[in-house]
C-alpha atoms as a PDB file:
ATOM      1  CA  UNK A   1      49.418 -84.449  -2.711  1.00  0.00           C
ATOM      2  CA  UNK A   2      48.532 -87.847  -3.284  1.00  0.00           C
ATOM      3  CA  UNK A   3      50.438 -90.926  -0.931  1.00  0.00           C
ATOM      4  CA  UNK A   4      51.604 -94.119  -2.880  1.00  0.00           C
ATOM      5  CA  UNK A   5      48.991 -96.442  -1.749  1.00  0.00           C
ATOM      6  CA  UNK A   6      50.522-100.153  -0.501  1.00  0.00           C
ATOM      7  CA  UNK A   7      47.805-103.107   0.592  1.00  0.00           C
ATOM      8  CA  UNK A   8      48.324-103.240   4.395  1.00  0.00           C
ATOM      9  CA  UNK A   9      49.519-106.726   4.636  1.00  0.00           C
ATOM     10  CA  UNK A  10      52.707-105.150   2.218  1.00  0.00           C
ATOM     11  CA  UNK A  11      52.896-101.751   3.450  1.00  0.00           C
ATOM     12  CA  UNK A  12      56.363-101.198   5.440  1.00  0.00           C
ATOM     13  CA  UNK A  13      55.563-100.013   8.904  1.00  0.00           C
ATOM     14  CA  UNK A  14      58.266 -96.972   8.312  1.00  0.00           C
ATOM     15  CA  UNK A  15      56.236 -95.734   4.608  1.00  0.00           C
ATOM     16  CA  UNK A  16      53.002 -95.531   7.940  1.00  0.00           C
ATOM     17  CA  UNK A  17      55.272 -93.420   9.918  1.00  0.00           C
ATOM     18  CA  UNK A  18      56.337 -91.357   6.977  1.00  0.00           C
ATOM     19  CA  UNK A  19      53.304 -90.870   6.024  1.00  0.00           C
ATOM     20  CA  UNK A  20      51.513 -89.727   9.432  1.00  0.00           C
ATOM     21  CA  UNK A  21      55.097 -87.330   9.966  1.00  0.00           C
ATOM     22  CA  UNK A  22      54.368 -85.611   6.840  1.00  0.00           C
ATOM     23  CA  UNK A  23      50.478 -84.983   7.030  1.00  0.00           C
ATOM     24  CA  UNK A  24      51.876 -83.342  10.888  1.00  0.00           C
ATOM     25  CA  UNK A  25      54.102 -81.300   8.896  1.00  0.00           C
ATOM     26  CA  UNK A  26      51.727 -80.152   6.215  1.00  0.00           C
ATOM     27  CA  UNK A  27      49.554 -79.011   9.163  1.00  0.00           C
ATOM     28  CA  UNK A  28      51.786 -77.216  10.946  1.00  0.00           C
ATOM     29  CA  UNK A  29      53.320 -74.986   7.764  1.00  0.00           C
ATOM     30  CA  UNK A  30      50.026 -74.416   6.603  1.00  0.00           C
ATOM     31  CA  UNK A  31      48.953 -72.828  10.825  1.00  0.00           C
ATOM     32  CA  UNK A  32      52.399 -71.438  10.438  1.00  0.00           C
ATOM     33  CA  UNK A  33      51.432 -69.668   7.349  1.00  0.00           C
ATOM     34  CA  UNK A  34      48.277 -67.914   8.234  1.00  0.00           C
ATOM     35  CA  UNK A  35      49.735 -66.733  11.912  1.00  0.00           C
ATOM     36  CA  UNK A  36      50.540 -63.005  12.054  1.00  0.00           C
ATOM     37  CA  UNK A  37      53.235 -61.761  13.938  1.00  0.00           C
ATOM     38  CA  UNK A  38      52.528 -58.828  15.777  1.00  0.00           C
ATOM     39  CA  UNK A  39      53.232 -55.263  13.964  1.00  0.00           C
ATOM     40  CA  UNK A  40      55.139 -52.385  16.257  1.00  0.00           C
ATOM     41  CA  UNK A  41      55.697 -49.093  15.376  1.00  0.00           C
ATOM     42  CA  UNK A  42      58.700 -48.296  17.949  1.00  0.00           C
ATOM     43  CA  UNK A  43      58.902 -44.752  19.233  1.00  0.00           C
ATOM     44  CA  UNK A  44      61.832 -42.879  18.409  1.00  0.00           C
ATOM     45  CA  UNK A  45      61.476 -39.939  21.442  1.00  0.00           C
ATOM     46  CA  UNK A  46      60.782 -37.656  18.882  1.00  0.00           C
ATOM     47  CA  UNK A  47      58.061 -34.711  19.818  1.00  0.00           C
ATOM     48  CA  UNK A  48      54.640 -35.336  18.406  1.00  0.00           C
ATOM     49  CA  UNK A  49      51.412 -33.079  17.411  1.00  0.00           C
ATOM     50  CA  UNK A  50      49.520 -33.395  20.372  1.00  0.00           C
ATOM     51  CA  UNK A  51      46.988 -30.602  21.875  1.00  0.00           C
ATOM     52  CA  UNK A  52      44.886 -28.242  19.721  1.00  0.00           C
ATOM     53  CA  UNK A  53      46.355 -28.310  16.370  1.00  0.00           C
ATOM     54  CA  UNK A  54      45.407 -25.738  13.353  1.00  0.00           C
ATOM     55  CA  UNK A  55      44.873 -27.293   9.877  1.00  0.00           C
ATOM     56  CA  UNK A  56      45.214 -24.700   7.331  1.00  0.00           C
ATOM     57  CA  UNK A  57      44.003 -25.440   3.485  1.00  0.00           C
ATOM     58  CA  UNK A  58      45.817 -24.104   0.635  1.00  0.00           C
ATOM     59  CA  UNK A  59      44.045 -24.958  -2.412  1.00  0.00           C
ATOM     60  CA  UNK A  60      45.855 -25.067  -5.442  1.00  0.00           C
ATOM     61  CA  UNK A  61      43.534 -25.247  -8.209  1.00  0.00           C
ATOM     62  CA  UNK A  62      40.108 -25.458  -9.293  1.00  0.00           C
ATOM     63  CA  UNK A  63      38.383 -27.269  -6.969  1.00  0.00           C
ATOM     64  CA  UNK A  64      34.100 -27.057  -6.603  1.00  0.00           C
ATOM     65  CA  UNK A  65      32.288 -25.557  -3.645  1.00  0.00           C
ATOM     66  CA  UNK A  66      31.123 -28.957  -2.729  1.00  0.00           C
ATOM     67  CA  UNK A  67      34.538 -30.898  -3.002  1.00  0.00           C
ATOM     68  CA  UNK A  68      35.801 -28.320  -0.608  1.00  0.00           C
ATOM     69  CA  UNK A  69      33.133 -28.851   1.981  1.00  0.00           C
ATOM     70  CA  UNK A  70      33.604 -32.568   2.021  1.00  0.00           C
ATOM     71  CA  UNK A  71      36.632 -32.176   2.677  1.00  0.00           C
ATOM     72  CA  UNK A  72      36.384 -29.295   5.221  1.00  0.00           C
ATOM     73  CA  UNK A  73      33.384 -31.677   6.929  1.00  0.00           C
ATOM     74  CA  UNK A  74      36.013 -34.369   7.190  1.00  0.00           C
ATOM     75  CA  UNK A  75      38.555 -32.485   8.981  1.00  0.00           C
ATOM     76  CA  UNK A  76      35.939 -31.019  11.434  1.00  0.00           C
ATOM     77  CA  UNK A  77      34.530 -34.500  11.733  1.00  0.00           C
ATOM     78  CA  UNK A  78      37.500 -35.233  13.463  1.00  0.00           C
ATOM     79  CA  UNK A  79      36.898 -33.880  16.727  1.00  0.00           C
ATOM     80  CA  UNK A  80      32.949 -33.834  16.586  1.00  0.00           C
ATOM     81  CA  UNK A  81      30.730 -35.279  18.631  1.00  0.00           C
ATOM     82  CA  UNK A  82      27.874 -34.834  16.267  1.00  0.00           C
ATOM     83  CA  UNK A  83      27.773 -37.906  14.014  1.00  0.00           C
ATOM     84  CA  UNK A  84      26.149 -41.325  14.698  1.00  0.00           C
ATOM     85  CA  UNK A  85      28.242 -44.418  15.462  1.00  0.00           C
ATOM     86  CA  UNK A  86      30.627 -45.680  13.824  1.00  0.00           C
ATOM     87  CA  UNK A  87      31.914 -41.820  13.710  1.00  0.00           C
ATOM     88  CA  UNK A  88      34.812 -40.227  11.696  1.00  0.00           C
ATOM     89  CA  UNK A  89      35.856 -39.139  15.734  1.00  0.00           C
ATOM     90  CA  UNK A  90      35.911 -42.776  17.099  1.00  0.00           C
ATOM     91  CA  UNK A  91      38.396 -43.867  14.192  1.00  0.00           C
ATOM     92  CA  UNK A  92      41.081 -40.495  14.873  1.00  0.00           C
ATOM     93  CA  UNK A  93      40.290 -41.112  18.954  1.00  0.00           C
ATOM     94  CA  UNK A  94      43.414 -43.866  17.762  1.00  0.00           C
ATOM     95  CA  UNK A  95      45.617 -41.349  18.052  1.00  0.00           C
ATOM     96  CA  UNK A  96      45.115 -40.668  21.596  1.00  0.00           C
ATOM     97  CA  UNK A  97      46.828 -44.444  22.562  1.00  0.00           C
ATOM     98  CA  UNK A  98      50.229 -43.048  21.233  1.00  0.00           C
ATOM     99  CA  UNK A  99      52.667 -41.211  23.742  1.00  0.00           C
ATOM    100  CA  UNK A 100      51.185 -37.656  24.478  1.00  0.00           C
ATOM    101  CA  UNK A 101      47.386 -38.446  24.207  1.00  0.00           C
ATOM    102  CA  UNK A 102      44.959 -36.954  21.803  1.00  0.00           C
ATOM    103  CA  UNK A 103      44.987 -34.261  18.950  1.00  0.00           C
ATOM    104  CA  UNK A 104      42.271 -31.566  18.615  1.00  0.00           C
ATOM    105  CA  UNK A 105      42.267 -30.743  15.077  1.00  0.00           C
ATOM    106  CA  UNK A 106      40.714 -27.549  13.696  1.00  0.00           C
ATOM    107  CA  UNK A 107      40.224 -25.923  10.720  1.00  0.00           C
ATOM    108  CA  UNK A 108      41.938 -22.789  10.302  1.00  0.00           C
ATOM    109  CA  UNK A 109      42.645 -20.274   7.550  1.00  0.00           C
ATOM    110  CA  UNK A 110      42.581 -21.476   3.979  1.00  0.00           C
ATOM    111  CA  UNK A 111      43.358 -19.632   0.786  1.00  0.00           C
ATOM    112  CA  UNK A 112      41.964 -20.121  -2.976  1.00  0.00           C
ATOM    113  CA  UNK A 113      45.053 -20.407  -5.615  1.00  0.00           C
ATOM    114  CA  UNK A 114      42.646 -21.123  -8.555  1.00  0.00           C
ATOM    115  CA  UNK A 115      44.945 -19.342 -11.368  1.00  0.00           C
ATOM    116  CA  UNK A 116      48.134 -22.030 -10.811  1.00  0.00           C
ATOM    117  CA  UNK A 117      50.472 -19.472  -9.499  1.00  0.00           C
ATOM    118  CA  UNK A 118      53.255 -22.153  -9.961  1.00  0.00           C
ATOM    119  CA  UNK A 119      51.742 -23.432 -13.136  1.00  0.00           C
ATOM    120  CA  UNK A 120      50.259 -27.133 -13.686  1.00  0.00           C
ATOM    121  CA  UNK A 121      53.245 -29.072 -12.870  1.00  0.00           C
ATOM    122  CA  UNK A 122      54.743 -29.183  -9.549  1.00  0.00           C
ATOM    123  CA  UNK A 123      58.362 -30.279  -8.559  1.00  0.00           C
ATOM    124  CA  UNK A 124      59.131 -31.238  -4.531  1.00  0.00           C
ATOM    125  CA  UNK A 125      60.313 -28.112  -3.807  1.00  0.00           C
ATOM    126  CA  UNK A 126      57.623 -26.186  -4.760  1.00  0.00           C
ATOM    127  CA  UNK A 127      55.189 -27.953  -1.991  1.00  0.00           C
ATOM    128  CA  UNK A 128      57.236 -26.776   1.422  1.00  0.00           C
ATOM    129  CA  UNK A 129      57.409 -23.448  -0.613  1.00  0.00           C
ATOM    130  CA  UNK A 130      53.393 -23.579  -0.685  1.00  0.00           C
ATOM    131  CA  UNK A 131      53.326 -24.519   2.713  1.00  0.00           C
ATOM    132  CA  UNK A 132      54.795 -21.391   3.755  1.00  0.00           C
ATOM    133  CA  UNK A 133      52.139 -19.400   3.140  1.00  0.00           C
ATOM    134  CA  UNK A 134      51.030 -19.878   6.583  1.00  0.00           C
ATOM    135  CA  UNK A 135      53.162 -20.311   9.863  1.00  0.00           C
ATOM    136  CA  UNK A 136      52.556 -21.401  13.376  1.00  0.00           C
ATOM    137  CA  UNK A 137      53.306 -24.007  16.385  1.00  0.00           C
ATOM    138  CA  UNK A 138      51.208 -26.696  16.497  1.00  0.00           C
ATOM    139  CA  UNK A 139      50.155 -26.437  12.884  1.00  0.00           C
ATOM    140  CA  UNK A 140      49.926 -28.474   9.732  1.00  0.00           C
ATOM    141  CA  UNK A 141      49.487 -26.841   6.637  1.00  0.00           C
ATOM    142  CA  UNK A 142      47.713 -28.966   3.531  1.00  0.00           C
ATOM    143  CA  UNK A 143      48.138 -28.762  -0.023  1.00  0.00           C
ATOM    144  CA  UNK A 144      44.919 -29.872  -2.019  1.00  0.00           C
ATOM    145  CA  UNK A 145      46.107 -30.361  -5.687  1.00  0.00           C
ATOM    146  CA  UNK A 146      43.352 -30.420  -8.770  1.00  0.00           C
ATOM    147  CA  UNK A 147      42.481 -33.099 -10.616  1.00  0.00           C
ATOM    148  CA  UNK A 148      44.613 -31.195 -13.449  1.00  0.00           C
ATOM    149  CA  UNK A 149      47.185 -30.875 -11.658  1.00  0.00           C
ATOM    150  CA  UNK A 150      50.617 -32.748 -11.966  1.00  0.00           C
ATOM    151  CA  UNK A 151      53.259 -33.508  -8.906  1.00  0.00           C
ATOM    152  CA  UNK A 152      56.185 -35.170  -9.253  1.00  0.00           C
ATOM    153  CA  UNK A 153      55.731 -39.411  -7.982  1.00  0.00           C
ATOM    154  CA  UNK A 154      52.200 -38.346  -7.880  1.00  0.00           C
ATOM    155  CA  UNK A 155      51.667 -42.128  -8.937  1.00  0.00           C
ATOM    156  CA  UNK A 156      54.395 -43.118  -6.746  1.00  0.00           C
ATOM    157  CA  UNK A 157      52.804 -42.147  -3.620  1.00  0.00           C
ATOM    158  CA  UNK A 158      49.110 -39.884  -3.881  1.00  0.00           C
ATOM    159  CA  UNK A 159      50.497 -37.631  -1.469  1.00  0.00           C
ATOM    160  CA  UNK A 160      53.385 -37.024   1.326  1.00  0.00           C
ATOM    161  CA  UNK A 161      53.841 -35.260   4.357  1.00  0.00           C
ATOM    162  CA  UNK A 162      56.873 -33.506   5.677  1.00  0.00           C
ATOM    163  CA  UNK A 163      58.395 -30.284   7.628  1.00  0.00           C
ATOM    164  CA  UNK A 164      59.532 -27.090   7.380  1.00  0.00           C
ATOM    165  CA  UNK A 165      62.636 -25.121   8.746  1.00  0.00           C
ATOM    166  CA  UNK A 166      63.076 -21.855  10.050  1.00  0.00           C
ATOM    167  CA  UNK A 167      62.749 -20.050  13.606  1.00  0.00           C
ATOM    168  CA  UNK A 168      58.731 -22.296  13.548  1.00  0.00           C
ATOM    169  CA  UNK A 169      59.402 -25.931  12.435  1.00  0.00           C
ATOM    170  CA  UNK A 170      56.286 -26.652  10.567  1.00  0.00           C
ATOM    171  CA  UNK A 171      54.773 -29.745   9.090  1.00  0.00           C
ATOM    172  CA  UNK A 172      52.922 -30.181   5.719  1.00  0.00           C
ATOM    173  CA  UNK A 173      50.536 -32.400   4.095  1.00  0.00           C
ATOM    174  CA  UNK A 174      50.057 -32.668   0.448  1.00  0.00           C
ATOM    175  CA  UNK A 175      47.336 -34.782  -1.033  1.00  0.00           C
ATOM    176  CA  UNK A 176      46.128 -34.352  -5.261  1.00  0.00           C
ATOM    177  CA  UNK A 177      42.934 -35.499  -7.027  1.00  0.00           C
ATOM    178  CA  UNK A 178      43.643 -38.841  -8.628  1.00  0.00           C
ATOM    179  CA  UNK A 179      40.534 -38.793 -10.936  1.00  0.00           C
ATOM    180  CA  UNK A 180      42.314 -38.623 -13.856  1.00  0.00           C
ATOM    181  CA  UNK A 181      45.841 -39.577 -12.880  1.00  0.00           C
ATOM    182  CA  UNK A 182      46.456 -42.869 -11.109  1.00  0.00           C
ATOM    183  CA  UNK A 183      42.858 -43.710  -9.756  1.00  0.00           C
ATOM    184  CA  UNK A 184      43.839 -47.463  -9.327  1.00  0.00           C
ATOM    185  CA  UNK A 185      46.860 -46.703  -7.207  1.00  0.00           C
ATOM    186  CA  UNK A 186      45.435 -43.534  -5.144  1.00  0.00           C
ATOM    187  CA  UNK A 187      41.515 -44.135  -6.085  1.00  0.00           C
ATOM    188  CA  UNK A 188      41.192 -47.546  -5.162  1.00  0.00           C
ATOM    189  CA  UNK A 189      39.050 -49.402  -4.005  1.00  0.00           C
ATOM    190  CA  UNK A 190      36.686 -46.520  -5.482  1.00  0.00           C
ATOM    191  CA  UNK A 191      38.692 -47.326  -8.577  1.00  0.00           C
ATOM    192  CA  UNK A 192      39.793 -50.972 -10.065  1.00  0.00           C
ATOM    193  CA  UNK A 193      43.213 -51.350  -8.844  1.00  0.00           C
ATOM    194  CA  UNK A 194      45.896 -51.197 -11.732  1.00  0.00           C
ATOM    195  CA  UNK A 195      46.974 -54.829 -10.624  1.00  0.00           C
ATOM    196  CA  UNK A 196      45.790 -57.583  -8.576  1.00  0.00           C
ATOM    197  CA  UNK A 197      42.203 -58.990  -8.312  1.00  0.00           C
ATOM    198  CA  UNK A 198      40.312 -57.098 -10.657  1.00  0.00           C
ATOM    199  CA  UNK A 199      36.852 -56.777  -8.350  1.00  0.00           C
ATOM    200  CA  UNK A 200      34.388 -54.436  -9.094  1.00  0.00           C
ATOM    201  CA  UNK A 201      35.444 -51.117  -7.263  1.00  0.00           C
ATOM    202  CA  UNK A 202      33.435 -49.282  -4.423  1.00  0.00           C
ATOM    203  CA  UNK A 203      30.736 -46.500  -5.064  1.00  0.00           C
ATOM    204  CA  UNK A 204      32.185 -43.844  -3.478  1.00  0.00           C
ATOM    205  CA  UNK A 205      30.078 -42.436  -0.288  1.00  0.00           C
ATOM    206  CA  UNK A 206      30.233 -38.804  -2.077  1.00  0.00           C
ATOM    207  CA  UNK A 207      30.272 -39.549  -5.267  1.00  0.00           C
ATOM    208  CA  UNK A 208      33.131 -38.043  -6.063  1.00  0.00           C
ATOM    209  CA  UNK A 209      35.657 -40.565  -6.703  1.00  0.00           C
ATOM    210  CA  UNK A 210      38.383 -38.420  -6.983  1.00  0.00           C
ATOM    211  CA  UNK A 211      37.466 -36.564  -3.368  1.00  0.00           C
ATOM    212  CA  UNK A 212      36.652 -39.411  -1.665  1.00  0.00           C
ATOM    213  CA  UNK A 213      39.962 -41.169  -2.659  1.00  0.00           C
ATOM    214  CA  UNK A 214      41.457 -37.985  -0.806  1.00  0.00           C
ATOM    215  CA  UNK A 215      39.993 -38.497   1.823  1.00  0.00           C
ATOM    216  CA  UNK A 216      41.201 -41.930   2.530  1.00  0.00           C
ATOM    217  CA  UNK A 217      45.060 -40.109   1.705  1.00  0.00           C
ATOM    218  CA  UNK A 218      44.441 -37.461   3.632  1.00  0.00           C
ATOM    219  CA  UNK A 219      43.062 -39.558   7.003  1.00  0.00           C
ATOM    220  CA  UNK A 220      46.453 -42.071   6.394  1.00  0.00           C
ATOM    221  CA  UNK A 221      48.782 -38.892   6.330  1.00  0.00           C
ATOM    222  CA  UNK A 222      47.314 -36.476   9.249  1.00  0.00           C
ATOM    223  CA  UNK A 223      46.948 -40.129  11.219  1.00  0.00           C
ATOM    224  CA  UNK A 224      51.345 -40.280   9.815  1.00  0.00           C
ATOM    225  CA  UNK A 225      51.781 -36.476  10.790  1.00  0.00           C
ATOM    226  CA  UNK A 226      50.492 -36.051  14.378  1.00  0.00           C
ATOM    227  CA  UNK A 227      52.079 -39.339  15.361  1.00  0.00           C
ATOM    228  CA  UNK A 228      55.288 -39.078  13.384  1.00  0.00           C
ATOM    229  CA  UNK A 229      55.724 -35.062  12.519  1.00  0.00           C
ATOM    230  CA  UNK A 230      59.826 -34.481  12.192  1.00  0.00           C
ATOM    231  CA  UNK A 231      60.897 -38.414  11.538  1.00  0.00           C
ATOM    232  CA  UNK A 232      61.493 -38.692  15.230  1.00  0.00           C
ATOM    233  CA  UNK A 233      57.985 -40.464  16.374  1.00  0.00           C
ATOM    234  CA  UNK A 234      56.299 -43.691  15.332  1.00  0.00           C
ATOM    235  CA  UNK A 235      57.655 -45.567  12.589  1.00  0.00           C
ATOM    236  CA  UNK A 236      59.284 -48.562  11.844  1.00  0.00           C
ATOM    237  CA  UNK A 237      62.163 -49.313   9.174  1.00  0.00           C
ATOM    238  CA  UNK A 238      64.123 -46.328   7.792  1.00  0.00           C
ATOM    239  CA  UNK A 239      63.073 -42.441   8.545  1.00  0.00           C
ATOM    240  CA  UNK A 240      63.034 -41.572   4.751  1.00  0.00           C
ATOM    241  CA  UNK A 241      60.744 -44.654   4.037  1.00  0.00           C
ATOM    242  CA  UNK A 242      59.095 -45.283   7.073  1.00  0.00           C
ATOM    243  CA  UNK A 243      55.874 -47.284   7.965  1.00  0.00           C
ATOM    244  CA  UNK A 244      53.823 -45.217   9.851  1.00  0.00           C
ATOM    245  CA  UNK A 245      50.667 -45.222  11.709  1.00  0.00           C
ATOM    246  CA  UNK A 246      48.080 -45.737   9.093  1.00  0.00           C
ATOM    247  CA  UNK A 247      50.148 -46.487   5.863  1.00  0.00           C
ATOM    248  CA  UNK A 248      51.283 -49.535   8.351  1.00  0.00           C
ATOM    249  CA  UNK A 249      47.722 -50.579   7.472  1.00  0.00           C
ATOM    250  CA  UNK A 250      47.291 -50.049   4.052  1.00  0.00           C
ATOM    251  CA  UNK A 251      44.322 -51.701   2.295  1.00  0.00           C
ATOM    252  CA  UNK A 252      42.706 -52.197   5.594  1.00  0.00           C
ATOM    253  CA  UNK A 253      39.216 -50.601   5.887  1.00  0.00           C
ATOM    254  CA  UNK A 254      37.515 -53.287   7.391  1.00  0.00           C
ATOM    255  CA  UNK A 255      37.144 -56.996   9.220  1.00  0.00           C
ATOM    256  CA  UNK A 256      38.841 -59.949   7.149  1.00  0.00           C
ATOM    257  CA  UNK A 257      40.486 -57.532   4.462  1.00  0.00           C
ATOM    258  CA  UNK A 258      43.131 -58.889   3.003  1.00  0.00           C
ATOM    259  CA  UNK A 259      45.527 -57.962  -0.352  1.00  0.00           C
ATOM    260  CA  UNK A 260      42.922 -56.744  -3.411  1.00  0.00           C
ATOM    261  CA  UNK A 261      39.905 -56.824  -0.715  1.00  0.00           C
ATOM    262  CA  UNK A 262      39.136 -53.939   1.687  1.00  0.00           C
ATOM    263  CA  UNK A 263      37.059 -55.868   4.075  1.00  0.00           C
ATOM    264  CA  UNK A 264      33.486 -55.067   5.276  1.00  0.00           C
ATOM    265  CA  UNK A 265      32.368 -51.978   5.460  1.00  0.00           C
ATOM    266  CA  UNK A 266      28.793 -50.646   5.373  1.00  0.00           C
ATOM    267  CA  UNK A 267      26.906 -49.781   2.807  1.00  0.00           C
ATOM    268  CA  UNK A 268      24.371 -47.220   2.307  1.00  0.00           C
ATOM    269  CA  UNK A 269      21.127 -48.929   1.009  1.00  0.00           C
ATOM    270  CA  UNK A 270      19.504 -45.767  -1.084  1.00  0.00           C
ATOM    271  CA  UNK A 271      23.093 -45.365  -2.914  1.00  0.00           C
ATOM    272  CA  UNK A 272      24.956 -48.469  -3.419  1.00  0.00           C
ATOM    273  CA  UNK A 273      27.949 -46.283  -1.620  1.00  0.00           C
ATOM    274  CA  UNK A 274      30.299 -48.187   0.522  1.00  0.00           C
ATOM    275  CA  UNK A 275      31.710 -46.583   4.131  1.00  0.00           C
ATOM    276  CA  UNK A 276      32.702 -47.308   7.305  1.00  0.00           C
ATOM    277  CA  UNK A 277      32.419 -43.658   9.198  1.00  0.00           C
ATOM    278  CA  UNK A 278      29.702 -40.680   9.644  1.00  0.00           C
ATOM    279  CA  UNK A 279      30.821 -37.302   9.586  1.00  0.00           C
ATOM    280  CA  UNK A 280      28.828 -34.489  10.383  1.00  0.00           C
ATOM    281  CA  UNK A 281      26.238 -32.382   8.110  1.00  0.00           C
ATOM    282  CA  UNK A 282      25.363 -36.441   7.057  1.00  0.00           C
ATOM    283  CA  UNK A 283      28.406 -37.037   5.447  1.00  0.00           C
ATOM    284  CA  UNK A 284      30.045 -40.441   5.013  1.00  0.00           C
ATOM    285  CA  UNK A 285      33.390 -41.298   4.536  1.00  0.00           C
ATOM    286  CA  UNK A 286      35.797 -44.555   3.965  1.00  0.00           C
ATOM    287  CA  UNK A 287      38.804 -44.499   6.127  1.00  0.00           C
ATOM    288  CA  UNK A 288      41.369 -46.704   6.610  1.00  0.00           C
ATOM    289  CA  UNK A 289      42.764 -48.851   9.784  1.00  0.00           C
ATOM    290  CA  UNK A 290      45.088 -47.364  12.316  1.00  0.00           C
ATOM    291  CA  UNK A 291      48.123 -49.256  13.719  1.00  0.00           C
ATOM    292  CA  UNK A 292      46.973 -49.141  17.586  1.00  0.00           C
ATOM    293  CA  UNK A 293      50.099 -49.147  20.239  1.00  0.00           C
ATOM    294  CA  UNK A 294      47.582 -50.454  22.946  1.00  0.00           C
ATOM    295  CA  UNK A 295      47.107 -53.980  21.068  1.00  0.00           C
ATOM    296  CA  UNK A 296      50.207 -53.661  18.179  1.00  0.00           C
ATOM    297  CA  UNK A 297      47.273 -54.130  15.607  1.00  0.00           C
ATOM    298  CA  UNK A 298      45.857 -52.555  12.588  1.00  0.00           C
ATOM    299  CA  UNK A 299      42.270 -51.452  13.866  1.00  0.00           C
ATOM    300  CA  UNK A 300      39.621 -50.980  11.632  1.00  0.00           C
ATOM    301  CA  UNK A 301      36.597 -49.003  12.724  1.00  0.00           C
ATOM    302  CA  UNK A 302      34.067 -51.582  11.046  1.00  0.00           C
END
């Protein structure tokens, strides 16, 4: 904005005064502006997943031998010890601030459904129906959809998790392959967003862009499950739209991200391949912040 200029010998002293008022005022919206106010996630009293908890795999689908074992690798990365710093186990070690402390993940049973038992399109219902296939306390059971394989709101959300009923409540993830359906929404930033800045997207660390955009769904909903299992843990707004533990930070992978920008992460020199955790057998992985009830901040590993 440009101020009327007046010689000084003309200049009303009260045009001065207006003048130095509103440059103070510019100032303080624009400080205003860029302060953030802190973020809770208020507990609700609920019971959460805390302990040794079993992760069964039901794999609906056609999925390769190696997409399964980067996945499998990520879940057991969870709780290892084994991978250099920053670690897939320092980001989930988040989880042991909330009420309870931490959560021992370990892979359990899994089962191959390679012939679409339910066919190619999947309603709601049918993924609590496939979760059924295995029972147990202190378990979440996890759908892994194909790449050719439709859910309905796939593009509305890249996957969900939820519980079960019965004389065991349950809980459930499901999480598809987004390489050929909504890669900017569930992909990105492996993937040019379908909006927004259009920046050049990420190599992903497994070269599998469709896997490794899993991964970052599958880290936000176990982070939403073990914290937030029957509606009745950490959230804030409504229970049937809340914002949980890491979809309170989505976007967020690294220092100074901000809206269409995941922040800095590392990247691996021989590849090109941008990450921010090590797993174990070598593997890398992008993962997103966690909302951390010690500081009421999104933390980002990098």
């Amino acid at each position: 904005m440009q101020l009327p200029f007046y010689p000084l010998n003309m200049a009303p002293i009260y045009h001065l005064f207006a003048a130095l008022f509103l440059l103070c005022f510019i100032k303080l919206s624009s400080s205003e502006l860029v302060q953030q106010q802190p973020l809770v996630l208020r507990y609700h009293n609920g019971p959460l997943l805390k302990g040794k908890i079993t992760v069964n795999l039901i794999w609906y689908g056609k999925f390769s031998p190696i997409q399964r074992s980067i996945i499998v690798d990520f879940i057991t990365s969870l709780n290892s010890n084994n991978a250099a710093h920053p670690s897939t186990s320092s980001w989930w070690k988040t989880t042991g601030n909330y009420k309870g402390g931490s959560s021992a993940l370990t892979v359990g049973k899994q089962i191959l459904l390679e012939n679409y038992p339910l066919g190619k399109s999947l309603k709601n219902p049918h993924l609590p129906a496939l979760a059924s296939k295995f029972n147990g306390v202190n378990t979440i059971n996890i759908i892994l959809t194909a790449k050719d394989v439709a859910v309905e709101g796939f593009c509305m959300r890249c996957g969900t998790h939820g519980s079960t009923r019965g004389p065991v409540r349950g809980t459930y993830i499901w999480v598809g392959n987004s390489e050929t359906q909504c890669p900017g929404q569930c992909a990105w930033p492996f993937h040019q967003p379908i909006y927004g800045p259009q920046t050049p997207p990420l190599v992903a660390p497994n070269g599998d862009v469709g896997v490794d955009g899993m991964i970052i769904n599958l880290a936000t909903l176990l982070g939403n499950t073990v914290t937030n299992p029957f509606n009745s843990g950490y959230f804030q707004g409504p229970a049937n739209a809340p914002l949980e533990a890491v979809s309170a930070c989505t976007g967020m992978f690294g220092s100074g991200s901000y809206p269409g920008y995941p922040g800095n992460v590392l990247v691996e020199k021989s590849t090109g391949a941008s990450y921010n955790a090590n797993g174990i057998n070598g593997r890398k992985y992008l993962l997103p912040a966690m909302w951390d009830p010690r500081s009421s901040n999104c933390k980002a590993i990098v």
